[in-house]
N, C-alpha and C. Protein backbone atom coordinates (compact mmCIF):
# COMPACT_ATOMS: atom_id res chain seq x y z
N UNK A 1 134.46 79.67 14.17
CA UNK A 1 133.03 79.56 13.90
C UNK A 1 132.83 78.48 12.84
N UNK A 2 132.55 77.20 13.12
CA UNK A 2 132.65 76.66 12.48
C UNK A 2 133.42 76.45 11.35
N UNK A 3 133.69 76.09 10.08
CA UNK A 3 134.62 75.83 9.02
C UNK A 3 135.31 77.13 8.65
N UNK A 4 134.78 78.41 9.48
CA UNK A 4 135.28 79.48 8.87
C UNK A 4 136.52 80.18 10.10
N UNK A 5 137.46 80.14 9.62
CA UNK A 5 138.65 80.84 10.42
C UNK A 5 138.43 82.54 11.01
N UNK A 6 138.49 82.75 12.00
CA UNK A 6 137.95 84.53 12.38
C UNK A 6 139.16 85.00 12.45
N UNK A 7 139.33 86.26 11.76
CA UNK A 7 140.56 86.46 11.78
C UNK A 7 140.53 88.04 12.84
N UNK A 8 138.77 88.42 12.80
CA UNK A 8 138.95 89.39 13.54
C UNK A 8 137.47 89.69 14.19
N UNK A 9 137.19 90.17 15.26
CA UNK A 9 135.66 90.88 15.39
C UNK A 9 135.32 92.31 14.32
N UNK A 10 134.91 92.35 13.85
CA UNK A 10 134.54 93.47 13.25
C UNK A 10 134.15 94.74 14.28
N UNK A 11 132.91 93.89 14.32
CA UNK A 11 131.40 94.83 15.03
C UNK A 11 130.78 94.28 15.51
N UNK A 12 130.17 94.81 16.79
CA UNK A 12 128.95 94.31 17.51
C UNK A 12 128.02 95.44 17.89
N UNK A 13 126.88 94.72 17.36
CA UNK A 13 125.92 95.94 17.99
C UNK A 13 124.47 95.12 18.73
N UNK A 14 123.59 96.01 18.90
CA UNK A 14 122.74 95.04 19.96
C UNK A 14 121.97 93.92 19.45
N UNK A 15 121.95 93.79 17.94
CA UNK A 15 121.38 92.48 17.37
C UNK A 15 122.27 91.64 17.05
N UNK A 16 123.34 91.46 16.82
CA UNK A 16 124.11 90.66 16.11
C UNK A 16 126.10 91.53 16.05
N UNK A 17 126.87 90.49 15.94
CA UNK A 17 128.56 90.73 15.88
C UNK A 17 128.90 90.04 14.39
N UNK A 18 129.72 90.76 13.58
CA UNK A 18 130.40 90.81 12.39
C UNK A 18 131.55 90.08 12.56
N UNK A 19 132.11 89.46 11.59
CA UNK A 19 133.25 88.81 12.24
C UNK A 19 133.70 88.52 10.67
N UNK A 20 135.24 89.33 10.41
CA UNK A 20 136.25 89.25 8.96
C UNK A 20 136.40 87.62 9.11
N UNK A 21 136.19 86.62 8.68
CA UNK A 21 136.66 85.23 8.19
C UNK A 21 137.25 84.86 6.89
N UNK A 22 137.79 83.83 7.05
CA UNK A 22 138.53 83.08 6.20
C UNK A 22 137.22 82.41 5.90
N UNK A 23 136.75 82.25 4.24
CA UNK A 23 135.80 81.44 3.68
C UNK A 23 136.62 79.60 3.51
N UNK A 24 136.06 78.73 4.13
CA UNK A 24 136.92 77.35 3.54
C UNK A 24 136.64 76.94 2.37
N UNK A 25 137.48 76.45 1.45
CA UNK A 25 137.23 76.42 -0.07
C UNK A 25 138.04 77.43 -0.99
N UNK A 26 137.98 78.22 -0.74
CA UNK A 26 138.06 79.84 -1.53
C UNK A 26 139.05 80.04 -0.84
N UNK A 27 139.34 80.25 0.29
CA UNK A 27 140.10 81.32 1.03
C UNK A 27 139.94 82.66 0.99
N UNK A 28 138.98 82.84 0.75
CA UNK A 28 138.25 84.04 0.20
C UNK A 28 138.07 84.97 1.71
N UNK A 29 138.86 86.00 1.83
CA UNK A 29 138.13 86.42 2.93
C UNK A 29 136.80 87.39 3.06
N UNK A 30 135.94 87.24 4.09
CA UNK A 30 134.50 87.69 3.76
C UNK A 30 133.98 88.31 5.30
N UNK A 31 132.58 88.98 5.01
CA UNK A 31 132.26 89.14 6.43
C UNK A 31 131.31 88.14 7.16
N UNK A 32 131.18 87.92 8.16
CA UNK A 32 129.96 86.77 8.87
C UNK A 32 129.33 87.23 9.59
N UNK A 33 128.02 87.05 9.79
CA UNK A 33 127.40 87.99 10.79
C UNK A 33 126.30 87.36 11.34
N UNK A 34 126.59 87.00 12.73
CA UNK A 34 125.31 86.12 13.51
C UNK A 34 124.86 86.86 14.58
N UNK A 35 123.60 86.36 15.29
CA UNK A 35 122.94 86.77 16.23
C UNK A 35 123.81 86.91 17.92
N UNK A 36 123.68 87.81 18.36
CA UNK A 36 124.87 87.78 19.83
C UNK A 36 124.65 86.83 20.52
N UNK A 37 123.24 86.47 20.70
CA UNK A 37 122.53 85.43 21.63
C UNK A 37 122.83 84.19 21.05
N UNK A 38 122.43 83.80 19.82
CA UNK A 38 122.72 82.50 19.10
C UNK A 38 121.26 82.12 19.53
N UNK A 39 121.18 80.93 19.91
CA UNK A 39 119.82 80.14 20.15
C UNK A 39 118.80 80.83 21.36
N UNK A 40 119.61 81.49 22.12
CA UNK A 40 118.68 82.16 23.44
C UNK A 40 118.01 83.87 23.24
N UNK A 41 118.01 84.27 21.50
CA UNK A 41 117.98 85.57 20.82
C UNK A 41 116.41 85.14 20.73
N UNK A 42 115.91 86.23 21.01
CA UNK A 42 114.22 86.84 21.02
C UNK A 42 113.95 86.68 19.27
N UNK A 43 112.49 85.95 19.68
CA UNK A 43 111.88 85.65 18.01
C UNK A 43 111.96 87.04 17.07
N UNK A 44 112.29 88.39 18.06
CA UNK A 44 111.94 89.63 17.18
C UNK A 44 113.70 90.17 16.91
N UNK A 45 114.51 89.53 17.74
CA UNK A 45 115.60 89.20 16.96
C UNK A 45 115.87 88.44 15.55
N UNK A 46 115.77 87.20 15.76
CA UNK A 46 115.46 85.97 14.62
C UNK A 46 115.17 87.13 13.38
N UNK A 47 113.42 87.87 13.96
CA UNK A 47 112.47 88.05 12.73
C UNK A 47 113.59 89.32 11.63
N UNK A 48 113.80 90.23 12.50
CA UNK A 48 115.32 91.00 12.23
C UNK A 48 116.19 90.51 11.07
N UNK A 49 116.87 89.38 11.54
CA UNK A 49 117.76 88.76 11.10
C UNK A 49 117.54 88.16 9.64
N UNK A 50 116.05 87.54 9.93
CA UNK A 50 115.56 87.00 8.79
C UNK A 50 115.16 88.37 7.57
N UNK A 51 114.89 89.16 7.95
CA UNK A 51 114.43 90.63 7.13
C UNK A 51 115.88 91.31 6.84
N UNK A 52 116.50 90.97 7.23
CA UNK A 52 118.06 91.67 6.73
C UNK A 52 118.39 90.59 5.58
N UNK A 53 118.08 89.29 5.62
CA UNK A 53 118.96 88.32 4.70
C UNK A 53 118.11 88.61 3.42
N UNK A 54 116.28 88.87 4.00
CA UNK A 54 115.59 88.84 2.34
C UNK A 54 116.14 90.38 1.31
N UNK A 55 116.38 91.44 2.96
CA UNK A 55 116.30 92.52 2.14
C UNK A 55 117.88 92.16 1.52
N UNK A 56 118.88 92.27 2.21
CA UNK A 56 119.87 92.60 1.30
C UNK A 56 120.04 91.41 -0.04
N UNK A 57 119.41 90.45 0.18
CA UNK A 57 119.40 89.54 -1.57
C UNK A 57 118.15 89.94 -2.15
N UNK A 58 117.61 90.96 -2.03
CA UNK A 58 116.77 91.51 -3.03
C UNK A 58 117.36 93.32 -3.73
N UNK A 59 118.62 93.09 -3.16
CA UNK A 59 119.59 94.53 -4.01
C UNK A 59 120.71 93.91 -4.72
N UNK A 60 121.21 94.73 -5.72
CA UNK A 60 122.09 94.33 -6.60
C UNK A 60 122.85 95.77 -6.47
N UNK A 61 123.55 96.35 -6.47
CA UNK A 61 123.87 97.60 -6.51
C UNK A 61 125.50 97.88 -6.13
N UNK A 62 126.67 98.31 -6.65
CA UNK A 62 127.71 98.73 -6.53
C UNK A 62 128.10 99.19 -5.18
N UNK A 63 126.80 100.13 -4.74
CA UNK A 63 126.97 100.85 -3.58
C UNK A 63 126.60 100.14 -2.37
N UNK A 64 125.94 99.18 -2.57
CA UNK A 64 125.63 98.26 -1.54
C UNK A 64 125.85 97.03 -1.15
N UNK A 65 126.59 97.06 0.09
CA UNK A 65 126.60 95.58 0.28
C UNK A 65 126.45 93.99 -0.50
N UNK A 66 126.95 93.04 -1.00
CA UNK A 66 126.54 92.12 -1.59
C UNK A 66 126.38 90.90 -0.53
N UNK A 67 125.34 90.39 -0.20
CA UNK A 67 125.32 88.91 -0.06
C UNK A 67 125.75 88.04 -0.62
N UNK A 68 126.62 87.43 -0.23
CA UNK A 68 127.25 85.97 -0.70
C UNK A 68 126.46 84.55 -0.26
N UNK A 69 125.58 84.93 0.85
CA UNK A 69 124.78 83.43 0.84
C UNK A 69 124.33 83.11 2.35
N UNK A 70 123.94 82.54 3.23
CA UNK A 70 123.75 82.45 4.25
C UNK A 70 124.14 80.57 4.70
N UNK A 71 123.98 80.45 5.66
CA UNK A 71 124.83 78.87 6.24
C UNK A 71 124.30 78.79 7.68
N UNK A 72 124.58 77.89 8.43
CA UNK A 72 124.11 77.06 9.64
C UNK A 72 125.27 76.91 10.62
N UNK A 73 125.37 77.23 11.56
CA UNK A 73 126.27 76.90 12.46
C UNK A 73 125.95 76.52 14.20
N UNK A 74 126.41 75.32 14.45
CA UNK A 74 125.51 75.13 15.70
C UNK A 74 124.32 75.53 15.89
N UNK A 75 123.42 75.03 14.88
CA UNK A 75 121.93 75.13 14.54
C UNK A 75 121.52 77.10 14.66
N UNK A 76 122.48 77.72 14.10
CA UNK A 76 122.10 79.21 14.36
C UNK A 76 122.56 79.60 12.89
N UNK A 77 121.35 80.11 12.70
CA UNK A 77 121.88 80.76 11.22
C UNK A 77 123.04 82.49 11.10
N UNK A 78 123.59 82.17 10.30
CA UNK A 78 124.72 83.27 9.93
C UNK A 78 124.69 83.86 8.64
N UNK A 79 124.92 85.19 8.31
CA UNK A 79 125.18 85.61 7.07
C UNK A 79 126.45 85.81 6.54
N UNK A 80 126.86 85.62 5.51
CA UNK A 80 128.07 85.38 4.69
C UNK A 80 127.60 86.98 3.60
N UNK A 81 128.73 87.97 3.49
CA UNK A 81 128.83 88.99 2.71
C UNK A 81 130.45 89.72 2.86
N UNK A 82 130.06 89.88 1.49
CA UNK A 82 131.52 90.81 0.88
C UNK A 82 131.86 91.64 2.08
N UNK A 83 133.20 91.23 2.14
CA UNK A 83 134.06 92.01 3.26
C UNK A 83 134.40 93.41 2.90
N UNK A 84 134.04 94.56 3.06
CA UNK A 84 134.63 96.02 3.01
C UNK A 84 135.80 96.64 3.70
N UNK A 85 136.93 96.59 3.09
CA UNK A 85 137.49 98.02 3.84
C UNK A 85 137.61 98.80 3.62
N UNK A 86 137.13 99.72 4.34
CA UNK A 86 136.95 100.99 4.35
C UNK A 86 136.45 101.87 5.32
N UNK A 87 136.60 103.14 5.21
CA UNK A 87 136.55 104.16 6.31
C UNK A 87 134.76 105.18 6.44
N UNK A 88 134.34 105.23 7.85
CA UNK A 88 133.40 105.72 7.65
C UNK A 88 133.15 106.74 6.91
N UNK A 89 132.02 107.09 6.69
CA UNK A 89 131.77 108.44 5.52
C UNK A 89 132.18 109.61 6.14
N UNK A 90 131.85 109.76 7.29
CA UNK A 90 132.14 111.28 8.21
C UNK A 90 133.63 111.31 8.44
N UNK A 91 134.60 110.14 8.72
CA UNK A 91 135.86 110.47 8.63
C UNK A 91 136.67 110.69 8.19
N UNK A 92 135.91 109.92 6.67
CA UNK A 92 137.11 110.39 5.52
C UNK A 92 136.47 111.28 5.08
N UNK A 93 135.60 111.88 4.93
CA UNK A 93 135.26 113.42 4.77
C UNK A 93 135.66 114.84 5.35
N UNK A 94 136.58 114.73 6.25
CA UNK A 94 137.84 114.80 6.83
C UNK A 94 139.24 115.06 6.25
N UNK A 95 139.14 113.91 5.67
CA UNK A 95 140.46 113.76 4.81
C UNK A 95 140.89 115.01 4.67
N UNK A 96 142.25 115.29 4.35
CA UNK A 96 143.00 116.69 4.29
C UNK A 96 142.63 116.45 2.32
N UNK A 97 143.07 115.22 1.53
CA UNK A 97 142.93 115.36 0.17
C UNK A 97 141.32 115.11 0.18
N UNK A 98 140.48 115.04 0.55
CA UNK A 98 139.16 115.21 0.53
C UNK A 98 138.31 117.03 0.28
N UNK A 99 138.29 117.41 -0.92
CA UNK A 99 137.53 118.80 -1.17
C UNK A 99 136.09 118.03 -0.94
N UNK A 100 135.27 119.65 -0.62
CA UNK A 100 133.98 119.77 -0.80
C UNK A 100 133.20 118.88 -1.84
N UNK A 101 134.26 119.52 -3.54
CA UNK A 101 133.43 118.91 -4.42
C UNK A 101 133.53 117.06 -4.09
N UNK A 102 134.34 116.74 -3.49
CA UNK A 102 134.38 115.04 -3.51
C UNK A 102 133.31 114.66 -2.20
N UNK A 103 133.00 115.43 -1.44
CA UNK A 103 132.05 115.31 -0.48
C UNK A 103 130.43 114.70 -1.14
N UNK A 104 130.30 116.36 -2.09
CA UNK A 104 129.15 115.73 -2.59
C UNK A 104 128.80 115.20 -3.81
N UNK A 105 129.95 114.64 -4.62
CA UNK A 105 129.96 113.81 -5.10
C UNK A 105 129.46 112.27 -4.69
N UNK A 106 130.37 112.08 -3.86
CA UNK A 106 130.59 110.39 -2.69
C UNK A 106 128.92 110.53 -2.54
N UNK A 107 128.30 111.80 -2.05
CA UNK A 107 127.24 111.54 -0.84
C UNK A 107 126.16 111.29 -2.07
N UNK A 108 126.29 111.81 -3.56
CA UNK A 108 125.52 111.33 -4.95
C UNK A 108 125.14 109.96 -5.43
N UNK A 109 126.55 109.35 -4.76
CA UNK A 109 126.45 108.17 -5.20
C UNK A 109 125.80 107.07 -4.21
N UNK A 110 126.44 107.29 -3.08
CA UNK A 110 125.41 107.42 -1.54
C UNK A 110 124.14 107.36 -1.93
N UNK A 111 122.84 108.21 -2.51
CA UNK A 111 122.15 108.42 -2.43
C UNK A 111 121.77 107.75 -3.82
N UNK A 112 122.47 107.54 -4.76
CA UNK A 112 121.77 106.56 -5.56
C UNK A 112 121.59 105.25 -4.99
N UNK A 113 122.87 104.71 -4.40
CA UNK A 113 122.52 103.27 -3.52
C UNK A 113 121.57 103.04 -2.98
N UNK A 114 121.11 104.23 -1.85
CA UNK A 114 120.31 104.26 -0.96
C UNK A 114 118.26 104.20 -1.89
N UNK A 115 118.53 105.12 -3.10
CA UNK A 115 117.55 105.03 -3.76
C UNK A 115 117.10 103.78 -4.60
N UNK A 116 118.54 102.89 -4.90
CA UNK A 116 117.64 101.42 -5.45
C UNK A 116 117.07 100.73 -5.05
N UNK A 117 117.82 100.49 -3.21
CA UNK A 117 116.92 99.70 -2.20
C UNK A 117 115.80 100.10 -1.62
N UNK A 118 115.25 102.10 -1.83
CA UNK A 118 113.88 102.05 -2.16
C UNK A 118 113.19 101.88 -3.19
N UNK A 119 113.68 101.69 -4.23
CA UNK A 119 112.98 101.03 -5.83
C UNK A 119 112.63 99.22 -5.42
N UNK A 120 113.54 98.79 -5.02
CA UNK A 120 113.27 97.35 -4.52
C UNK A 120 112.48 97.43 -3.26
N UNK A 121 111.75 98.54 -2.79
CA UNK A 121 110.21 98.25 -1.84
C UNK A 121 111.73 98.10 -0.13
N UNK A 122 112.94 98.55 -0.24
CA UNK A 122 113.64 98.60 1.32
C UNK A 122 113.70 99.53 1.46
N UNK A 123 113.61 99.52 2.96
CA UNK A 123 113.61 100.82 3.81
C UNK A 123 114.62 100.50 4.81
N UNK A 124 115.64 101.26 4.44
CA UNK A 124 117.43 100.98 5.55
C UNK A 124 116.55 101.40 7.24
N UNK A 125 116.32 102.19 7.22
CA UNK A 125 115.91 102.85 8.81
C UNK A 125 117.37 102.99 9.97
N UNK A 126 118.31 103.05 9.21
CA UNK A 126 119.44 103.08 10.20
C UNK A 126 120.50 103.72 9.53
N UNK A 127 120.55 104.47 8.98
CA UNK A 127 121.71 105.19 7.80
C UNK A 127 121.91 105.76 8.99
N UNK A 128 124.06 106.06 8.91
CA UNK A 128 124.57 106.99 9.21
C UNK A 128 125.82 106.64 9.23
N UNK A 129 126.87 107.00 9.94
CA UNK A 129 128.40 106.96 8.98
C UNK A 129 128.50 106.01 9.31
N UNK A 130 128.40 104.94 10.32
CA UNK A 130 129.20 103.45 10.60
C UNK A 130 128.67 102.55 9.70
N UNK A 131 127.09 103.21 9.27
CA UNK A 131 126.96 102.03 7.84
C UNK A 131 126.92 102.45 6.62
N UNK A 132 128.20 103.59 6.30
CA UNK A 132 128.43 104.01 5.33
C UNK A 132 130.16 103.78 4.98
N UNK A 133 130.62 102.98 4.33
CA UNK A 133 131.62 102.90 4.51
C UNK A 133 132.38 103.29 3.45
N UNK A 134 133.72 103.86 2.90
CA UNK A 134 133.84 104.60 1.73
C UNK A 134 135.61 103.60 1.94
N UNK A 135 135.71 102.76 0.62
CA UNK A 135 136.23 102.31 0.29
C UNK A 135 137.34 102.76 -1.01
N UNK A 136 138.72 101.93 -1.07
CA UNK A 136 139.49 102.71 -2.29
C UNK A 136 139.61 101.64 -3.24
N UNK A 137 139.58 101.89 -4.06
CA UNK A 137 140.23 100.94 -5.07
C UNK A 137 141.56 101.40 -5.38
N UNK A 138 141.82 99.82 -6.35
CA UNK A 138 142.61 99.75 -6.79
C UNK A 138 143.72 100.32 -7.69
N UNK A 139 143.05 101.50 -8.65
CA UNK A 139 143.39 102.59 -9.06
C UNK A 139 143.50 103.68 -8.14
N UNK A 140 143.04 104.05 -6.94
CA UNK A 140 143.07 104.81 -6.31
C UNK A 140 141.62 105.90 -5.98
N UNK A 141 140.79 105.55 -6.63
CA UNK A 141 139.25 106.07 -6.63
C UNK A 141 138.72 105.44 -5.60
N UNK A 142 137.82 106.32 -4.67
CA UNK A 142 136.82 105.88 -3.85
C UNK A 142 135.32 105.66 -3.99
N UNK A 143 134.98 104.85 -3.20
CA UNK A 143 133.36 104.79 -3.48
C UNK A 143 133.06 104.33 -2.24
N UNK A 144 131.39 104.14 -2.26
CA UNK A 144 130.65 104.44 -0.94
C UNK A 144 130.07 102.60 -0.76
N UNK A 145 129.69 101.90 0.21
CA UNK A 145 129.30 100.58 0.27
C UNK A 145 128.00 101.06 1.95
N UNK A 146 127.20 100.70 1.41
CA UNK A 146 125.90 100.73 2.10
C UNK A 146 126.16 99.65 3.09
N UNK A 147 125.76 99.57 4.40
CA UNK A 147 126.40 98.07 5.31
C UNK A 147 124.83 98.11 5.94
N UNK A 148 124.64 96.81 6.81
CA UNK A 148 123.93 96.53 7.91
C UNK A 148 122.38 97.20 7.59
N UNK A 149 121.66 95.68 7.02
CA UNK A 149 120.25 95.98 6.82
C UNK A 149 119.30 95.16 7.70
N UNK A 150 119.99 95.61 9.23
CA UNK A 150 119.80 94.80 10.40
C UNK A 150 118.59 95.62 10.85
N UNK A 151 117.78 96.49 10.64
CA UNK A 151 116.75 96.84 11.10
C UNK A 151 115.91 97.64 9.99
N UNK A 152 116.13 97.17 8.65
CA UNK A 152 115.24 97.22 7.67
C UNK A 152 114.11 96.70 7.34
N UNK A 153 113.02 97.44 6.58
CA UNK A 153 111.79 96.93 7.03
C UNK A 153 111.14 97.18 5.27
N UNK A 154 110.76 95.92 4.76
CA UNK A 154 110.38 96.02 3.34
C UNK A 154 109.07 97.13 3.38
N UNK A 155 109.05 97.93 2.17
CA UNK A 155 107.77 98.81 2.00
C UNK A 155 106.65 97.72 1.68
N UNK A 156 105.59 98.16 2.99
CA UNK A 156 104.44 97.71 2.72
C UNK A 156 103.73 96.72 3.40
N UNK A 157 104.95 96.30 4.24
CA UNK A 157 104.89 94.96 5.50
C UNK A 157 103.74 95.13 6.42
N UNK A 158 103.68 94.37 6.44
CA UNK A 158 102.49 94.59 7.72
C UNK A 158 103.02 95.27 9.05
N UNK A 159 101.64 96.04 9.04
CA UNK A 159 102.08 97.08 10.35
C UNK A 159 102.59 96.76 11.52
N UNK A 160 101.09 95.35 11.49
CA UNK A 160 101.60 94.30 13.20
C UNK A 160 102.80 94.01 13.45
N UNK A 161 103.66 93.91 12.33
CA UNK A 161 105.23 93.71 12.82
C UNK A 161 106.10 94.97 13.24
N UNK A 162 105.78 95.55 12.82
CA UNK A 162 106.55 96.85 13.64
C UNK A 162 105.34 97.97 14.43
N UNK A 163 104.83 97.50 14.98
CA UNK A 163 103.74 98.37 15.68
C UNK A 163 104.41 98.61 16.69
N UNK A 164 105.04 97.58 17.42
CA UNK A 164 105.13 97.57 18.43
C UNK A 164 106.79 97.48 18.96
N UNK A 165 107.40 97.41 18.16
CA UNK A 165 108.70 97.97 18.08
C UNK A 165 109.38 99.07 18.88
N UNK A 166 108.33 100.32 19.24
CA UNK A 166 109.30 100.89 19.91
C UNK A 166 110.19 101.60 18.90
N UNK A 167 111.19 102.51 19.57
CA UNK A 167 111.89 102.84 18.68
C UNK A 167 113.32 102.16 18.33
N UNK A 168 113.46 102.29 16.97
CA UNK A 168 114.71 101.34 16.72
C UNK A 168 115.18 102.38 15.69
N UNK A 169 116.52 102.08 15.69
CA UNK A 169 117.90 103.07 14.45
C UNK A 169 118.85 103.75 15.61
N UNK A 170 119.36 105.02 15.26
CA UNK A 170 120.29 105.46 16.08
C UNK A 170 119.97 106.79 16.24
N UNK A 171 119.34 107.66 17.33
CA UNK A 171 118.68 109.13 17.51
C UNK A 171 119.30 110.17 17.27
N UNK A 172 120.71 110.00 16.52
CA UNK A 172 120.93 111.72 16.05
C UNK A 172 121.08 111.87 14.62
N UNK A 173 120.77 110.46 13.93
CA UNK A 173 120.43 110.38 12.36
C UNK A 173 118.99 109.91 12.34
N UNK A 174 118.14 109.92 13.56
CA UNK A 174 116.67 109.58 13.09
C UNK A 174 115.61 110.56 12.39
N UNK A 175 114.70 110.49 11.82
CA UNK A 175 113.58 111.60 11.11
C UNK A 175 112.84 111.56 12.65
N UNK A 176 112.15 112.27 12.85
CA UNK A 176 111.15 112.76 13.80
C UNK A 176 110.39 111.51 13.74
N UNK A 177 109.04 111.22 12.72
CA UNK A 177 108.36 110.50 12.83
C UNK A 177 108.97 108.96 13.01
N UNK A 178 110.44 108.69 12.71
CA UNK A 178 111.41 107.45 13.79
C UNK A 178 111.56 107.48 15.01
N UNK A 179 111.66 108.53 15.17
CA UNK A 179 112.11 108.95 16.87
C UNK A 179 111.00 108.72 17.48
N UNK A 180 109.95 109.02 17.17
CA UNK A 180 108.82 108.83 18.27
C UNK A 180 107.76 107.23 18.02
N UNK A 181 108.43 106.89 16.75
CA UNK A 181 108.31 105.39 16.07
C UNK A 181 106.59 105.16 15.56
N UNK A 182 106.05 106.63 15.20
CA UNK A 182 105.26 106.29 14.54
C UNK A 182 105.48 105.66 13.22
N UNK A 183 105.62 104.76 13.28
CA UNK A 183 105.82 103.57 11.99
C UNK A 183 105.13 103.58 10.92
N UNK A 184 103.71 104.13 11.26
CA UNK A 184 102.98 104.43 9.54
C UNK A 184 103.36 105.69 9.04
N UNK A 185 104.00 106.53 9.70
CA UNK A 185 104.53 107.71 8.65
C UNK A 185 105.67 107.41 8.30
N UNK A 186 106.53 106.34 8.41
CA UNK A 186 108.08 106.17 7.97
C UNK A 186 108.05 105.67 6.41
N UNK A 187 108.21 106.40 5.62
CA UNK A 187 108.71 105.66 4.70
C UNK A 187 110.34 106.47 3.94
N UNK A 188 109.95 106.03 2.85
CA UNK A 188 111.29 106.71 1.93
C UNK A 188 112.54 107.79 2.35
N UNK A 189 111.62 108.70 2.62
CA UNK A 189 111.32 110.21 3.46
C UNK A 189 112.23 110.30 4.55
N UNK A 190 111.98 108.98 5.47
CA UNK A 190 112.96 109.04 6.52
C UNK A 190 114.13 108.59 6.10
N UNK A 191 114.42 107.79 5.66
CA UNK A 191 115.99 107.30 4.94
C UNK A 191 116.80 108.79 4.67
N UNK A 192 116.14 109.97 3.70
CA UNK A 192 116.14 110.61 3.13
C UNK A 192 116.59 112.13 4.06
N UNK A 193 115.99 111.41 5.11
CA UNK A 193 116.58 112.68 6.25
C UNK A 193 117.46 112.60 7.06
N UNK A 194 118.03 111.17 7.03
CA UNK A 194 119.16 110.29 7.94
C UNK A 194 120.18 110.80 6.79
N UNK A 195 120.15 111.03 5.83
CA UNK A 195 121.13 110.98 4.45
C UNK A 195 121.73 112.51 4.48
N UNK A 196 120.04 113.05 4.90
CA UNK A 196 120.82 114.55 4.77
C UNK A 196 121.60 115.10 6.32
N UNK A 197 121.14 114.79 7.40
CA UNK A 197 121.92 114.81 8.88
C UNK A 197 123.15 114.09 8.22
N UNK A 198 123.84 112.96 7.61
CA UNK A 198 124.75 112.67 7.28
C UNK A 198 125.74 113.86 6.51
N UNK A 199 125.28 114.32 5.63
CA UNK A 199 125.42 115.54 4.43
C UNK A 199 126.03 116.57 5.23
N UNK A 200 125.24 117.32 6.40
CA UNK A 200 125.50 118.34 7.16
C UNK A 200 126.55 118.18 7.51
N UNK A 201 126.63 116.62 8.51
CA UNK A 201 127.83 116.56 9.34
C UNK A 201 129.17 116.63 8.54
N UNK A 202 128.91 115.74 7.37
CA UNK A 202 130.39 115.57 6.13
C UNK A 202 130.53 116.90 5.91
């Protein structure tokens, strides 16, 4: 992909594919993440794409994702962000050395992440374990990394842009008023109920 070496597919989902790269310069390895279509992707793709880059560089947060910057490739824009490894939330909750108390601990800190990017006016609308990823460090401590703010929608946006949307997220972590995509009752609330269907399942 242009100057950047792929060393692997990540993920693909119906807006856009992830892809682990080699950064040139740095050697830094990172994640990349462009549109599936590239130039032949629907303006309400694009608009997507473009609302994922403002929301996630308007969070700063431990628990969430960092943007590293965005770039151009064969006239298609791409996002550049901190590469995670790590294991979904529901599987390593699992874990045989995984107790209860570390369950809801993780899911504390989870939920502070999730609460700065509603202090910064975002609304994830897609929480659930594949974009929850629980990472180890280096000492051996885990923590939680918020992913994919591919169908996030800033508090307060105009309605006309998601009126007509339809429903979008994933239906067995959606709130009711997602599922049926009444869009003026979604706010905070729904994040908040995707978090706790998460909770149950861990």
């Amino acid at each position: 992909l242009g100057p950047y070496v792929v060393l692997e597919v990540a993920g693909r989902g119906g807006q856009g594919a992830v892809y682990k790269v080699v950064q040139p310069g740095t050697g830094r390895v990172i994640a990349l993440k462009r549109l599936n279509l590239g130039c032949f992707a629907e303006s309400r793709d694009r608009l997507r794409f473009q609302r994922e880059m403002e929301a996630t560089a308007a969070l700063n947060h431990p628990g969430i994702v960092t943007l590293l910057g965005h770039d151009i490739i064969d006239d298609q824009p791409i996002l550049l962000m901190e590469w995670v490894q790590g294991q979904e939330v529901n599987l390593w909750s699992r874990r045989k050395d995984v107790t209860r108390d570390d369950v809801l601990r993780m899911f504390a800190h989870i939920a502070d992440a999730v609460a700065h990017a509603h202090r910064r006016g975002v609304l994830h609308r897609d929480l659930k374990p594949a974009n929850v990823l629980i990472a180890r460090a280096d000492d051996g401590s885990f923590s939680p990394k918020v992913l994919d703010f591919g169908l996030s929608r800033m508090v307060g946006e105009s309605r006309n842009m998601t009126a007509t949307e339809g429903f979008v997220g994933t239906p067995a972590y959606a709130s009711p008023e997602q599922a049926s995509a009444r869009w003026s009752d979604v706010d905070t609330r729904s994040d908040v109920f995707s978090l706790g269907v998460m909770l149950y399942e861990a």
